[in-house]
N, C-alpha and C. Protein backbone atom coordinates (compact mmCIF):
# COMPACT_ATOMS: atom_id res chain seq x y z
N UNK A 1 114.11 92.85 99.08
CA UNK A 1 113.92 93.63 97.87
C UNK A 1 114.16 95.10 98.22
N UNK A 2 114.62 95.76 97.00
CA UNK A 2 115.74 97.20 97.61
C UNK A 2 114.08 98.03 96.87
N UNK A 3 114.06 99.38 97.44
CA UNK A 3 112.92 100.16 97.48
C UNK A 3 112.77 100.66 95.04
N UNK A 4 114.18 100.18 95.23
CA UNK A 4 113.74 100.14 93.52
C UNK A 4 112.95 99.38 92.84
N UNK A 5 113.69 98.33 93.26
CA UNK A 5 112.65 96.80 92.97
C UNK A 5 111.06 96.61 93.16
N UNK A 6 111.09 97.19 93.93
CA UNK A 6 109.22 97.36 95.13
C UNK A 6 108.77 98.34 93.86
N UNK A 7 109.17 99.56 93.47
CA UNK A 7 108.27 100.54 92.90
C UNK A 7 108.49 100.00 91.26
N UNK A 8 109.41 98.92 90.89
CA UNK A 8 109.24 98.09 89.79
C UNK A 8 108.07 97.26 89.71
N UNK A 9 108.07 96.76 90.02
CA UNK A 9 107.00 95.92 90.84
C UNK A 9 105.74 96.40 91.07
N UNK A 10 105.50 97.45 91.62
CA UNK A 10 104.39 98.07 91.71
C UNK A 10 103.48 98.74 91.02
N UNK A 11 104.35 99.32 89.86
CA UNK A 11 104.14 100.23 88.23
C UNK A 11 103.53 98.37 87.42
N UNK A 12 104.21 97.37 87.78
CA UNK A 12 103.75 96.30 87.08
C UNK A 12 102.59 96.23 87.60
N UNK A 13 101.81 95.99 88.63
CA UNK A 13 100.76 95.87 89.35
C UNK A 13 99.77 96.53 88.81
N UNK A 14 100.28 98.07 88.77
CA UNK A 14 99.35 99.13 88.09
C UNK A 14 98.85 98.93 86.64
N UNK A 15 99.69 97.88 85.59
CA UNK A 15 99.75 98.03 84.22
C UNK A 15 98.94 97.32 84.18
N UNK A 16 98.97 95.57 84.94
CA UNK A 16 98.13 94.83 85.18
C UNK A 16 96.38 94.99 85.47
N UNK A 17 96.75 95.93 86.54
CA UNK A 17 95.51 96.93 86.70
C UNK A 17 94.25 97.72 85.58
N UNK A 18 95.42 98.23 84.75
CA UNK A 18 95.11 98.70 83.89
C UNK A 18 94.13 97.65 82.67
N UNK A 19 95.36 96.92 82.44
CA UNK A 19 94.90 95.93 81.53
C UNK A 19 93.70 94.95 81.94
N UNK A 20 93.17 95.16 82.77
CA UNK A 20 92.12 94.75 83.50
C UNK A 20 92.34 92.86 84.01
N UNK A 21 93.77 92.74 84.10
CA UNK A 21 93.91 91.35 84.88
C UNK A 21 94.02 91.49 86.07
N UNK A 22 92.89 92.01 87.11
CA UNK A 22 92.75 91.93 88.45
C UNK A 22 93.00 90.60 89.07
N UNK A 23 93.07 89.31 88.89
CA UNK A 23 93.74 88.61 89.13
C UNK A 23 95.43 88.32 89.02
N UNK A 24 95.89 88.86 88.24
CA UNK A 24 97.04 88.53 88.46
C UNK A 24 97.56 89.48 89.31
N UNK A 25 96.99 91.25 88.77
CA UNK A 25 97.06 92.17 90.20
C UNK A 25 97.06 91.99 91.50
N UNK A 26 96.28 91.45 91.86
CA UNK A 26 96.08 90.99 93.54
C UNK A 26 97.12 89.99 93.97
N UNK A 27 97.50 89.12 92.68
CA UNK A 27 98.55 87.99 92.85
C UNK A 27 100.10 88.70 93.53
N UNK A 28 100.07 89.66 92.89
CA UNK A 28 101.49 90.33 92.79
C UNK A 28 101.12 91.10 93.97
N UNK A 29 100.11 92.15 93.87
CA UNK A 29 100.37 93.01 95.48
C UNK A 29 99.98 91.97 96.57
N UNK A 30 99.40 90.70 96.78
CA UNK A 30 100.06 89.77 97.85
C UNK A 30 101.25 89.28 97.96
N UNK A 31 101.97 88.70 96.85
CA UNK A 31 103.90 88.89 97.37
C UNK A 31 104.16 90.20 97.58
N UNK A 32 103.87 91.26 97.41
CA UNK A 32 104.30 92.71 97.50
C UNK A 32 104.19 92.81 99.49
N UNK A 33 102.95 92.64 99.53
CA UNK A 33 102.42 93.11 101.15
C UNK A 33 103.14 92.09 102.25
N UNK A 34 103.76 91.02 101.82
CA UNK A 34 104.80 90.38 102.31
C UNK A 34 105.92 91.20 102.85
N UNK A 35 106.85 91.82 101.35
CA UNK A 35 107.72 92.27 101.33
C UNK A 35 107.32 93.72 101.97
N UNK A 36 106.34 94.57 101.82
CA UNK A 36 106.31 95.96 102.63
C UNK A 36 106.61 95.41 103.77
N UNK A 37 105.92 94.77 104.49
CA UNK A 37 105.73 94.18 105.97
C UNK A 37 107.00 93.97 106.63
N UNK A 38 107.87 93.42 105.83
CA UNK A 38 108.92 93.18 106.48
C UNK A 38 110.30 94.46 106.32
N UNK A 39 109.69 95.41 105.31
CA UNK A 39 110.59 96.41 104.67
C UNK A 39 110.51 98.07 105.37
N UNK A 40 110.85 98.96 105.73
CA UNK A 40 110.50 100.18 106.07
C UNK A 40 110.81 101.18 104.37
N UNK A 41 109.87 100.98 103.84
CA UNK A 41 109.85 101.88 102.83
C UNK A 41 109.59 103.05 103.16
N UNK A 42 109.69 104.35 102.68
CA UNK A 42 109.44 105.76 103.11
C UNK A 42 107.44 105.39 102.76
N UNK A 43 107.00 106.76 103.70
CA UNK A 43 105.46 106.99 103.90
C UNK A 43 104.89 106.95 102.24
N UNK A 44 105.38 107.54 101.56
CA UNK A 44 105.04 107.97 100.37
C UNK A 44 104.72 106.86 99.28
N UNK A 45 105.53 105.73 99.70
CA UNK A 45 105.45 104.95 98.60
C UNK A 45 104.46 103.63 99.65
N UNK A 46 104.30 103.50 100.33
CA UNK A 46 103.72 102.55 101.44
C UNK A 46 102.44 102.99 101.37
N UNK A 47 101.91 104.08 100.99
CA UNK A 47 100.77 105.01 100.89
C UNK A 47 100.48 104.43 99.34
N UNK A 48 100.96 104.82 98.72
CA UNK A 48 101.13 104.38 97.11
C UNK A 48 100.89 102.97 97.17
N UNK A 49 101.80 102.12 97.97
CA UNK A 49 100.63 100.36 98.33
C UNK A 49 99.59 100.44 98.45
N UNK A 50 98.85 100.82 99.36
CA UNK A 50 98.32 100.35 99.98
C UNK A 50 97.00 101.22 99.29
N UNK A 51 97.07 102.26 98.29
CA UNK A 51 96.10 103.00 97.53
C UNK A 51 96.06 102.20 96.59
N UNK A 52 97.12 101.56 95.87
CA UNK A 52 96.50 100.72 94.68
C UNK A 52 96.09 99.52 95.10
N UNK A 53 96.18 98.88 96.47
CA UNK A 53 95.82 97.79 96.86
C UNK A 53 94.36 97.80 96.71
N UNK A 54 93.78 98.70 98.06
CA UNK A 54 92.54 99.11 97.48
C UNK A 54 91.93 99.32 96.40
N UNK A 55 92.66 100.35 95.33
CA UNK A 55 91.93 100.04 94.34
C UNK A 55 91.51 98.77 93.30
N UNK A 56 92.71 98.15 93.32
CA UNK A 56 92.65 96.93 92.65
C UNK A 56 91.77 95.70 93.14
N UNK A 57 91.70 95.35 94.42
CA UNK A 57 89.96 94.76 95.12
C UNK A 57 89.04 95.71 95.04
N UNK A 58 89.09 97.15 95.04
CA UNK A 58 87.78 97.17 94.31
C UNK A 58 87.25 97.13 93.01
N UNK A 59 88.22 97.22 92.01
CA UNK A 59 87.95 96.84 90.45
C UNK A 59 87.96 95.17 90.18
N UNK A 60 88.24 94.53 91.22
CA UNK A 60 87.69 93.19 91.42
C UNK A 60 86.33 93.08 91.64
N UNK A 61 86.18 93.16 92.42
CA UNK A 61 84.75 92.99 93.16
C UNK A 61 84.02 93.61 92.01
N UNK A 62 84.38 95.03 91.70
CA UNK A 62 83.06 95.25 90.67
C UNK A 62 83.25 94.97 89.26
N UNK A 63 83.94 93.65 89.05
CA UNK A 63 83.97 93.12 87.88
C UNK A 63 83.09 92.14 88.34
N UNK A 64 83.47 91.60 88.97
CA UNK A 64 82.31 89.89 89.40
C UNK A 64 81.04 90.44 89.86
N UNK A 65 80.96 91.71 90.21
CA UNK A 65 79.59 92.17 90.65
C UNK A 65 78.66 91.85 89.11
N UNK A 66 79.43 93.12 88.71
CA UNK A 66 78.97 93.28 86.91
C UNK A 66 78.59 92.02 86.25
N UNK A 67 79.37 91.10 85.92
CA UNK A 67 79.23 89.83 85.48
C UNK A 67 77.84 89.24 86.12
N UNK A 68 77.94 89.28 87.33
CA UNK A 68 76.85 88.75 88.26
C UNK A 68 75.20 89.26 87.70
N UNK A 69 75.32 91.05 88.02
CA UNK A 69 74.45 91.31 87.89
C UNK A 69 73.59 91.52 86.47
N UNK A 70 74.87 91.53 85.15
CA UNK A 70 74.47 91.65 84.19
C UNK A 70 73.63 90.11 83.32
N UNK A 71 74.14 89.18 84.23
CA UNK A 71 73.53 88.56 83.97
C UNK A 71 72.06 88.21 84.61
N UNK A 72 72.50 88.38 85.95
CA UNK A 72 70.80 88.50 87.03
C UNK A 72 69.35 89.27 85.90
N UNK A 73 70.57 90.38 85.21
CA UNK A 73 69.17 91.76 84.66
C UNK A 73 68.91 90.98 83.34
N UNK A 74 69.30 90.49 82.93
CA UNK A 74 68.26 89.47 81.46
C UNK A 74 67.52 88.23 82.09
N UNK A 75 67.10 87.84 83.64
CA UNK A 75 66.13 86.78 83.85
C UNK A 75 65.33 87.66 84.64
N UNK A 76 65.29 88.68 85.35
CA UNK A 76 65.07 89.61 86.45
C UNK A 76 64.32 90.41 86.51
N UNK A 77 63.89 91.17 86.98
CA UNK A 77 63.43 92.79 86.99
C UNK A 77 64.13 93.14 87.84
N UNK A 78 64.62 92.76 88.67
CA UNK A 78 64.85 93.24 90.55
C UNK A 78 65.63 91.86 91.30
N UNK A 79 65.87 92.49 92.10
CA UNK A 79 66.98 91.65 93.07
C UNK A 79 67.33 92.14 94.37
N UNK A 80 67.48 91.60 95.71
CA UNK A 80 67.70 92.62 96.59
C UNK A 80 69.30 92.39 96.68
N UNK A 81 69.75 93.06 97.40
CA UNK A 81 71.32 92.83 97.54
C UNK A 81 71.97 91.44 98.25
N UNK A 82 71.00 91.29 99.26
CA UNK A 82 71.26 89.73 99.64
C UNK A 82 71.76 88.50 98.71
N UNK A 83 70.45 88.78 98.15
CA UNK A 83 70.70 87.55 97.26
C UNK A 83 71.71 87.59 96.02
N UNK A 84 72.12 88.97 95.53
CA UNK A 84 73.38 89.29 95.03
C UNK A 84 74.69 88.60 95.42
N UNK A 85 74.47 89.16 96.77
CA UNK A 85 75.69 88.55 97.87
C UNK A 85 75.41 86.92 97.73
N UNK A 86 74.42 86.23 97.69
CA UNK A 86 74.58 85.29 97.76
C UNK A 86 74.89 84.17 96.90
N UNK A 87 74.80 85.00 95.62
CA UNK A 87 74.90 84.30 94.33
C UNK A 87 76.63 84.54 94.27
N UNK A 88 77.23 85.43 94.54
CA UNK A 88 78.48 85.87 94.49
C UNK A 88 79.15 84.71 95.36
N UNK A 89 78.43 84.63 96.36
CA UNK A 89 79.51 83.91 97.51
C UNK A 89 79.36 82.32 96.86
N UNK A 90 78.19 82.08 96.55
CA UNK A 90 78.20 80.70 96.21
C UNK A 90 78.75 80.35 94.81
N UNK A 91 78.94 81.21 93.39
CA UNK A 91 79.54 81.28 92.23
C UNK A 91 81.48 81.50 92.63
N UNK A 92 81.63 82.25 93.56
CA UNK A 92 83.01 83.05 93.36
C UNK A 92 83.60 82.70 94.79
N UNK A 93 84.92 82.84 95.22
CA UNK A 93 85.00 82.89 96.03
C UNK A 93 85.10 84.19 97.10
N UNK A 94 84.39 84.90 96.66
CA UNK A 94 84.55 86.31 97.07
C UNK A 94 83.39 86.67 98.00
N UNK A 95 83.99 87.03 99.32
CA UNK A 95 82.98 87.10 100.11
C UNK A 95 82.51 88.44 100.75
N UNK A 96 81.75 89.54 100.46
CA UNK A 96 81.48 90.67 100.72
C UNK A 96 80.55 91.11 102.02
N UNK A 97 80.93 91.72 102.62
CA UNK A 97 79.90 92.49 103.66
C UNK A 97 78.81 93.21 102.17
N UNK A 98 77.41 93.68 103.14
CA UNK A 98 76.66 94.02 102.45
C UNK A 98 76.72 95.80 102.29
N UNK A 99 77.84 96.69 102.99
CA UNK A 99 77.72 97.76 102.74
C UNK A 99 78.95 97.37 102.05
N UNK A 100 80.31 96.63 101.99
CA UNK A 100 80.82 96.85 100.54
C UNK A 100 80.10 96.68 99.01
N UNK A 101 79.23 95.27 99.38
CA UNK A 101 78.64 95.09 98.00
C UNK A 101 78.03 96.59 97.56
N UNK A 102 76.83 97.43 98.49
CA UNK A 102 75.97 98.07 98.32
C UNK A 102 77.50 99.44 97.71
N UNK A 103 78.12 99.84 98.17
CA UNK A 103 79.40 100.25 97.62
C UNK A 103 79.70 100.17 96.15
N UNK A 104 80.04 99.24 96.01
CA UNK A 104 80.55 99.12 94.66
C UNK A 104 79.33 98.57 93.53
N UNK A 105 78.22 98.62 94.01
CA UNK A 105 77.18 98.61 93.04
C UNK A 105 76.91 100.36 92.92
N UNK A 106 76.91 100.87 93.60
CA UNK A 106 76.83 102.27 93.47
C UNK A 106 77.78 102.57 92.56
N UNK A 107 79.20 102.26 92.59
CA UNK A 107 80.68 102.67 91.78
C UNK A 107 80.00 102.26 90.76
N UNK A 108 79.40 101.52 90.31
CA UNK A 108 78.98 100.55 88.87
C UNK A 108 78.61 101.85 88.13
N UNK A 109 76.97 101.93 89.20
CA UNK A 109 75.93 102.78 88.53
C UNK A 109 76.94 104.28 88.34
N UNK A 110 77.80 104.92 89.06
CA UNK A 110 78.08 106.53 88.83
C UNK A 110 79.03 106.01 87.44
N UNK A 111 79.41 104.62 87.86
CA UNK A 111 80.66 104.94 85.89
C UNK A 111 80.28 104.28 84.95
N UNK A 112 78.53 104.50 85.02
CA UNK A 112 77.54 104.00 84.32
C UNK A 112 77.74 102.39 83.33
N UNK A 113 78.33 101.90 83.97
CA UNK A 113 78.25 100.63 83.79
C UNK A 113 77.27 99.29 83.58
N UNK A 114 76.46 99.95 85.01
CA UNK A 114 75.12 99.16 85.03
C UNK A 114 73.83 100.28 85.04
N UNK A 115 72.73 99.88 84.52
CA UNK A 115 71.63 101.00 84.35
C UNK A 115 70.66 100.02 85.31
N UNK A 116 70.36 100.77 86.36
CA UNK A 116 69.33 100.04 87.29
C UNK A 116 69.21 101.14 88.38
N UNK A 117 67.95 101.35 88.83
CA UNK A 117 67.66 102.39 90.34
C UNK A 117 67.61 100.63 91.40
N UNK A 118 67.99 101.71 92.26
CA UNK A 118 68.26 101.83 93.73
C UNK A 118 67.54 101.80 94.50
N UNK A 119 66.34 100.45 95.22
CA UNK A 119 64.76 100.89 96.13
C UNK A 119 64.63 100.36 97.14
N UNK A 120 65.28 101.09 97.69
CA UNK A 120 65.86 100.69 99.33
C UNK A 120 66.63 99.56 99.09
N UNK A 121 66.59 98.08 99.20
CA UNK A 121 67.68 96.83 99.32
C UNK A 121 67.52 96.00 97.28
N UNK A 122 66.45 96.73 96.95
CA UNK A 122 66.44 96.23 95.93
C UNK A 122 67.49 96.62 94.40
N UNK A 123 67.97 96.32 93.66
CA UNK A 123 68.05 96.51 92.07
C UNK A 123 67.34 95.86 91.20
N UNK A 124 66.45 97.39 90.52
CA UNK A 124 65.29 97.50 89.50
C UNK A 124 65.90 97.29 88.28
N UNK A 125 66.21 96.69 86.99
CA UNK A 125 66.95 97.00 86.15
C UNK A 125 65.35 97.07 84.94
């Protein structure tokens, strides 16, 4: 694939992004990270991968977080992050270290998504 094609491709990723089908996003920048791998694209646009890559697992993750936790906070008061993680791993196939989870529950709370404090390992909602 010629470096036109790739940044075709990639603006699709982003729209996808946008439109909030993080699944099909991740679908596409995994054939994508194929093709970088084997491609010498200039710094600029390989940078440009690998920034929306990231972003797009993390607007994953804190969609299934959300889902997760919004539902945890109507049986709940509280929850520690563990068992977050553990409801995630056993519902989803998504498997998180506990400073990413603790990560992107923070991203939640600053783009006020979820309303809950923070008490030490716990979420108060």
């Amino acid at each position: 694939m010629d470096e036109k094609e790739f940044v075709k491709q990639l603006n699709k990723a982003q729209d996808l992004m946008i439109q909030e089908k993080y699944n099909e996003a991740l679908n596409l920048i995994g054939e994508l990270k194929e093709i970088e791998r084997k491609s010498d694209f200039n710094y600029s646009l390989t940078h440009r991968f690998y920034q929306l890559d990231s972003n797009i697992h993390s607007l994953y993750n804190q969609q299934v977080i959300l889902d997760h936790i919004n539902d945890i906070s109507k049986k709940q008061a509280s929850i520690s992050f563990q068992e977050i993680n553990l409801l995630i791993k056993k519902n989803t196939k998504l498997d998180l270290s506990d400073d990413i989870l603790r990560r992107e529950v923070e991203l939640l709370i600053l783009r006020n998504l979820i309303k809950c404090e923070l008490d030490g390992d716990l979420l108060k909602f």
